[in-house]
C-alpha atoms as a PDB file:
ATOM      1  CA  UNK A   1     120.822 180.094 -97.284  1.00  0.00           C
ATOM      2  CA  UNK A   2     122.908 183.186 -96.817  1.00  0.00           C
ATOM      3  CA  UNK A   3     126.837 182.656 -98.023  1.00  0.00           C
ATOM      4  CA  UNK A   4     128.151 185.939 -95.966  1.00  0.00           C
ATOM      5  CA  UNK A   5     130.633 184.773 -93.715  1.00  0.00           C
ATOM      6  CA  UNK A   6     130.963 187.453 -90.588  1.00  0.00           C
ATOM      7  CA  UNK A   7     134.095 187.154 -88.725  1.00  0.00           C
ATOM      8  CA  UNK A   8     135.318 188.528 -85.332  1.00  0.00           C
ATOM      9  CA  UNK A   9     138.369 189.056 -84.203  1.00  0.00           C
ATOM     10  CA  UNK A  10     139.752 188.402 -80.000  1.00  0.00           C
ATOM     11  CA  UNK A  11     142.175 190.977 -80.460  1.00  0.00           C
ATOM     12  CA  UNK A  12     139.756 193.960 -80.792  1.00  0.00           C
ATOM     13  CA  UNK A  13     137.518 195.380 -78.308  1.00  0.00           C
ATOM     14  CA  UNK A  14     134.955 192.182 -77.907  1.00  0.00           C
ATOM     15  CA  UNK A  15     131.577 194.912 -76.895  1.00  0.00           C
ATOM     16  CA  UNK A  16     131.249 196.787 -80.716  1.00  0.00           C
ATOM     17  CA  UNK A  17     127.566 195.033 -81.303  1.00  0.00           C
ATOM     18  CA  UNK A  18     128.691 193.619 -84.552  1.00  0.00           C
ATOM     19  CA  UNK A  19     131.200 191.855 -85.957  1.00  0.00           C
ATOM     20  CA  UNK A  20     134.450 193.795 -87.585  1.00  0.00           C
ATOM     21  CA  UNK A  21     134.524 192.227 -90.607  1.00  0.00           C
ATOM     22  CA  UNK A  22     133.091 189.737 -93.560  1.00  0.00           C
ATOM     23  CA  UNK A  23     133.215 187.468 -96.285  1.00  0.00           C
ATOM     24  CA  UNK A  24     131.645 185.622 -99.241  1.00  0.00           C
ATOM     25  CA  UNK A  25     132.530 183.451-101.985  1.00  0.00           C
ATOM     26  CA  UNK A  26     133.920 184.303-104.630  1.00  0.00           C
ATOM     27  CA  UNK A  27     130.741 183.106-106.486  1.00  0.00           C
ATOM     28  CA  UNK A  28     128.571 185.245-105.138  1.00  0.00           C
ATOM     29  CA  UNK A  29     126.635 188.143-106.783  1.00  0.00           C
ATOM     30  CA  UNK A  30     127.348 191.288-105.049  1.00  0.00           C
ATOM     31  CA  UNK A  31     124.449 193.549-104.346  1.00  0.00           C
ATOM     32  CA  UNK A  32     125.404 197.205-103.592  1.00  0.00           C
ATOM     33  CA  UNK A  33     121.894 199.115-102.206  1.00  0.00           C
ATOM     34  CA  UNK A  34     121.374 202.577-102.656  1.00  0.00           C
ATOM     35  CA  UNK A  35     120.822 204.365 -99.092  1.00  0.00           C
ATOM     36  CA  UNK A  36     117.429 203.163 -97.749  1.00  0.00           C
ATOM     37  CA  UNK A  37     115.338 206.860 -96.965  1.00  0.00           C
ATOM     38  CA  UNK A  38     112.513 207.173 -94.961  1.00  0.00           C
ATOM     39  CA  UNK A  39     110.147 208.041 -98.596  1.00  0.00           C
ATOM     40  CA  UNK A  40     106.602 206.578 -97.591  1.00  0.00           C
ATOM     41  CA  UNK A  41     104.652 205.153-100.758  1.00  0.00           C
ATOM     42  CA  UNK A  42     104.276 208.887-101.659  1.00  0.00           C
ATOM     43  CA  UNK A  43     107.576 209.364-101.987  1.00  0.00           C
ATOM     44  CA  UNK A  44     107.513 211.957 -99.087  1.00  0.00           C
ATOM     45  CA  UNK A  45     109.659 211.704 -96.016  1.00  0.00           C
ATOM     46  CA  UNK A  46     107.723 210.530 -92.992  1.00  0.00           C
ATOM     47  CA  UNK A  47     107.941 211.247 -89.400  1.00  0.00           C
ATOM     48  CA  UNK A  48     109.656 214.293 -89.581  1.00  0.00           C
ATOM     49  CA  UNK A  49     112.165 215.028 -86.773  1.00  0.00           C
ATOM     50  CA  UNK A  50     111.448 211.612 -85.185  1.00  0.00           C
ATOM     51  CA  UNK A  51     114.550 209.564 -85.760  1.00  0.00           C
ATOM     52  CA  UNK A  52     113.668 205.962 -84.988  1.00  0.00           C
ATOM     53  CA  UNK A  53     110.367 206.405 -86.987  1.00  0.00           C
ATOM     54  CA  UNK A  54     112.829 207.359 -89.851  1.00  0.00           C
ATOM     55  CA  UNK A  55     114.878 204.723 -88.693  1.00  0.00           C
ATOM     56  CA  UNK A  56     112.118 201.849 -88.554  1.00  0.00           C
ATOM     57  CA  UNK A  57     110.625 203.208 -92.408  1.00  0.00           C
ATOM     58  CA  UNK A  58     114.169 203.372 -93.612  1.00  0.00           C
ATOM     59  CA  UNK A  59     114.662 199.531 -92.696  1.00  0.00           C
ATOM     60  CA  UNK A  60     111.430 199.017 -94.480  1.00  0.00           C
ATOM     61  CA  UNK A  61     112.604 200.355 -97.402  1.00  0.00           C
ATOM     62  CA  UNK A  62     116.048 197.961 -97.344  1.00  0.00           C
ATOM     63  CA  UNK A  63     113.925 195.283 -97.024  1.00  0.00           C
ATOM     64  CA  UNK A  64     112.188 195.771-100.461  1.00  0.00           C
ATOM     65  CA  UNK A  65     115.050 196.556-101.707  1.00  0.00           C
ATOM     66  CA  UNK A  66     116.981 193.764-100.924  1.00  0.00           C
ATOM     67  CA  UNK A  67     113.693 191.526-101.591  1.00  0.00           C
ATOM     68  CA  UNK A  68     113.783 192.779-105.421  1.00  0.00           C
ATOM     69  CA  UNK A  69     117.209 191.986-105.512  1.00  0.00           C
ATOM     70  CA  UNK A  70     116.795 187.740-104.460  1.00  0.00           C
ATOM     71  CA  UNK A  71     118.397 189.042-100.812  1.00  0.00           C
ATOM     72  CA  UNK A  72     117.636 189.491 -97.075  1.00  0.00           C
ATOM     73  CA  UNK A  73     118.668 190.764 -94.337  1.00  0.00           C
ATOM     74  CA  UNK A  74     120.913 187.787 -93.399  1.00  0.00           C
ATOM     75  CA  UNK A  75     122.437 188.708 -96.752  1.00  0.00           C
ATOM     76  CA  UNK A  76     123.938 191.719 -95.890  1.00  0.00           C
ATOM     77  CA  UNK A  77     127.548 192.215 -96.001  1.00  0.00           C
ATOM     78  CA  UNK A  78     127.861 195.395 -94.260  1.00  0.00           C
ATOM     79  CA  UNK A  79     125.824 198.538 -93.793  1.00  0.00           C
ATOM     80  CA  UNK A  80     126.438 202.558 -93.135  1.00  0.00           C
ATOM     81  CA  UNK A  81     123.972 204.238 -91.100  1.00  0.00           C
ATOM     82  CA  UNK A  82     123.577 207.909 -91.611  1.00  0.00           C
ATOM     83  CA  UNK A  83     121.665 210.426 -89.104  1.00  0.00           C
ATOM     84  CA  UNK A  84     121.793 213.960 -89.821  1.00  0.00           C
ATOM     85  CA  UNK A  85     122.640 215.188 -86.242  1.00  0.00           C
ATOM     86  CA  UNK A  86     125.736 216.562 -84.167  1.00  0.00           C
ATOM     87  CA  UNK A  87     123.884 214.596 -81.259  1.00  0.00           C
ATOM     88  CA  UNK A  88     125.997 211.627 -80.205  1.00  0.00           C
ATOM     89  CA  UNK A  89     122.254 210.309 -78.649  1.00  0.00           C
ATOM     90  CA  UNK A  90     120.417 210.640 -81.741  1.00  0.00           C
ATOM     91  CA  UNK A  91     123.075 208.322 -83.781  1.00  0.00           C
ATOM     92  CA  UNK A  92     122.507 205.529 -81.093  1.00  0.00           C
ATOM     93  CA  UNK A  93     118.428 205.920 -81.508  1.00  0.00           C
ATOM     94  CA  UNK A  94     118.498 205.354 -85.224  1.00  0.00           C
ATOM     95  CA  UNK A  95     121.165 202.463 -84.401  1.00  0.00           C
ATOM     96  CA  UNK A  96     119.301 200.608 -81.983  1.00  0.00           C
ATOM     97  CA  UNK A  97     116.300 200.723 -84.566  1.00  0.00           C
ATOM     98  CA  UNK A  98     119.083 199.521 -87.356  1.00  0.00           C
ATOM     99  CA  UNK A  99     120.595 196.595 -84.856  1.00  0.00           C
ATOM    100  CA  UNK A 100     117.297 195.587 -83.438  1.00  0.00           C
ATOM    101  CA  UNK A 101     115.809 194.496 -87.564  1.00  0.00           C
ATOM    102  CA  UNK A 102     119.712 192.489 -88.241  1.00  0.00           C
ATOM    103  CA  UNK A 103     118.845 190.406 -85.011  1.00  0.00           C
ATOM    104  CA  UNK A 104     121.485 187.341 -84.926  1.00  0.00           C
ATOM    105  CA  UNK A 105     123.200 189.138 -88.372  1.00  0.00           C
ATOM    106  CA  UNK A 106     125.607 191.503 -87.186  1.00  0.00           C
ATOM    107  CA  UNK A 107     127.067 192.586 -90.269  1.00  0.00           C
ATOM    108  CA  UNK A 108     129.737 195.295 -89.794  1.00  0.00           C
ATOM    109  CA  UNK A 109     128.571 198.734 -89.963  1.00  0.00           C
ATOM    110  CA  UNK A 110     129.355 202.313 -89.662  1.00  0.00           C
ATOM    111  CA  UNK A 111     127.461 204.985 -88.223  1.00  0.00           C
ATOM    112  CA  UNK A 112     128.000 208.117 -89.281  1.00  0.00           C
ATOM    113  CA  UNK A 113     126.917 212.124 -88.120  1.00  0.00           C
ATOM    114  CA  UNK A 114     126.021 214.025 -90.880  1.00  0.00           C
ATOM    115  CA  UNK A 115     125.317 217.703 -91.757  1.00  0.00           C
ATOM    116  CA  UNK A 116     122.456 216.969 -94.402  1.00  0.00           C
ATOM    117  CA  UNK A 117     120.829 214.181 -95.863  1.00  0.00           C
ATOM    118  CA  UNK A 118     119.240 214.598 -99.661  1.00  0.00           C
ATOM    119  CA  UNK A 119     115.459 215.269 -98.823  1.00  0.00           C
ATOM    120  CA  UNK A 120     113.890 217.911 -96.782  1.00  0.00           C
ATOM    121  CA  UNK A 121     112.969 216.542 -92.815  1.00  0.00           C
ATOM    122  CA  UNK A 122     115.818 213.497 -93.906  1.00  0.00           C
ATOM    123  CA  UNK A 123     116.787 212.517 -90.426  1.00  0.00           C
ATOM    124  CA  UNK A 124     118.435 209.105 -91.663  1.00  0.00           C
ATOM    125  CA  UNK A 125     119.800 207.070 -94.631  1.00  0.00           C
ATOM    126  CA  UNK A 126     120.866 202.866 -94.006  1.00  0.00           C
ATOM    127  CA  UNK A 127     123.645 201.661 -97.586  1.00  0.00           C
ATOM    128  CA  UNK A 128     124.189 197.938 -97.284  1.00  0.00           C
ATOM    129  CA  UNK A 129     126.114 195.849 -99.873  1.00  0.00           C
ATOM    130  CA  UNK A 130     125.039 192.124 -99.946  1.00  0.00           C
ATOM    131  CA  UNK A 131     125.626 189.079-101.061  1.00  0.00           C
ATOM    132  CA  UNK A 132     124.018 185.989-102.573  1.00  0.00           C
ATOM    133  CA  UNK A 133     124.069 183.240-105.253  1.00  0.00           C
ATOM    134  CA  UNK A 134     121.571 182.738-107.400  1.00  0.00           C
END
């Protein structure tokens, strides 16, 4: 049972697809994920210059990570979503990948254009911090 509270607020704009902020208890182990890449089980990026491949394998990759960690996605306090692009089009591709796997769990998020992520053909990068008790 996921203790992450998310809260919304009627005095800002009510169509963001996520809510602006959230909570746990103060018993709660925080979990703080490294970016999720798009590494297959190679360790090589896959799909080069296809975004919501990148997106979808980058997802993937949270979800193990959060599964070694006791979490889930419905554990997530918030998440930054990184595409390496100048291409306002290409940051709402890897986001609609990113929304579409939260379903019902809007945790706040950022989405951010970058110049360069760390491996070659990178295209996108998804931090989350969670929460859960053990």
């Amino acid at each position: 049972m996921t203790v992450v509270s998310l809260i919304r607020s009627d005095s800002l704009a009510p169509t963001a697809p996520y809510a602006y902020a959230s909570t746990a208890p103060a018993d709660a182990r925080l979990v703080f994920l490294a970016g999720a890449c798009p590494l297959d089980a190679h360790g090589q990026v896959a799909a080069p210059g296809d975004i919501a491949a990148q997106a979808r394998l980058c997802v993937e990759n949270l979800h193990a990570a959060l599964d070694a960690a006791g979490a889930t996605l419905g554990d997530v306090l918030s998440t930054r979503v990184l595409v390496a692009t100048t291409r306002q089009p290409d940051l709402v591709t890897a986001w609609d990948v990113v929304r579409a796997a939260f379903g019902e769990h809007d945790a706040p998020s950022t989405l951010v254009g970058v110049t360069v992520l760390g491996y070659p053909d990178q295209l996108v990068e998804v931090e989350a911090i969670a929460a859960v008790r053990d």
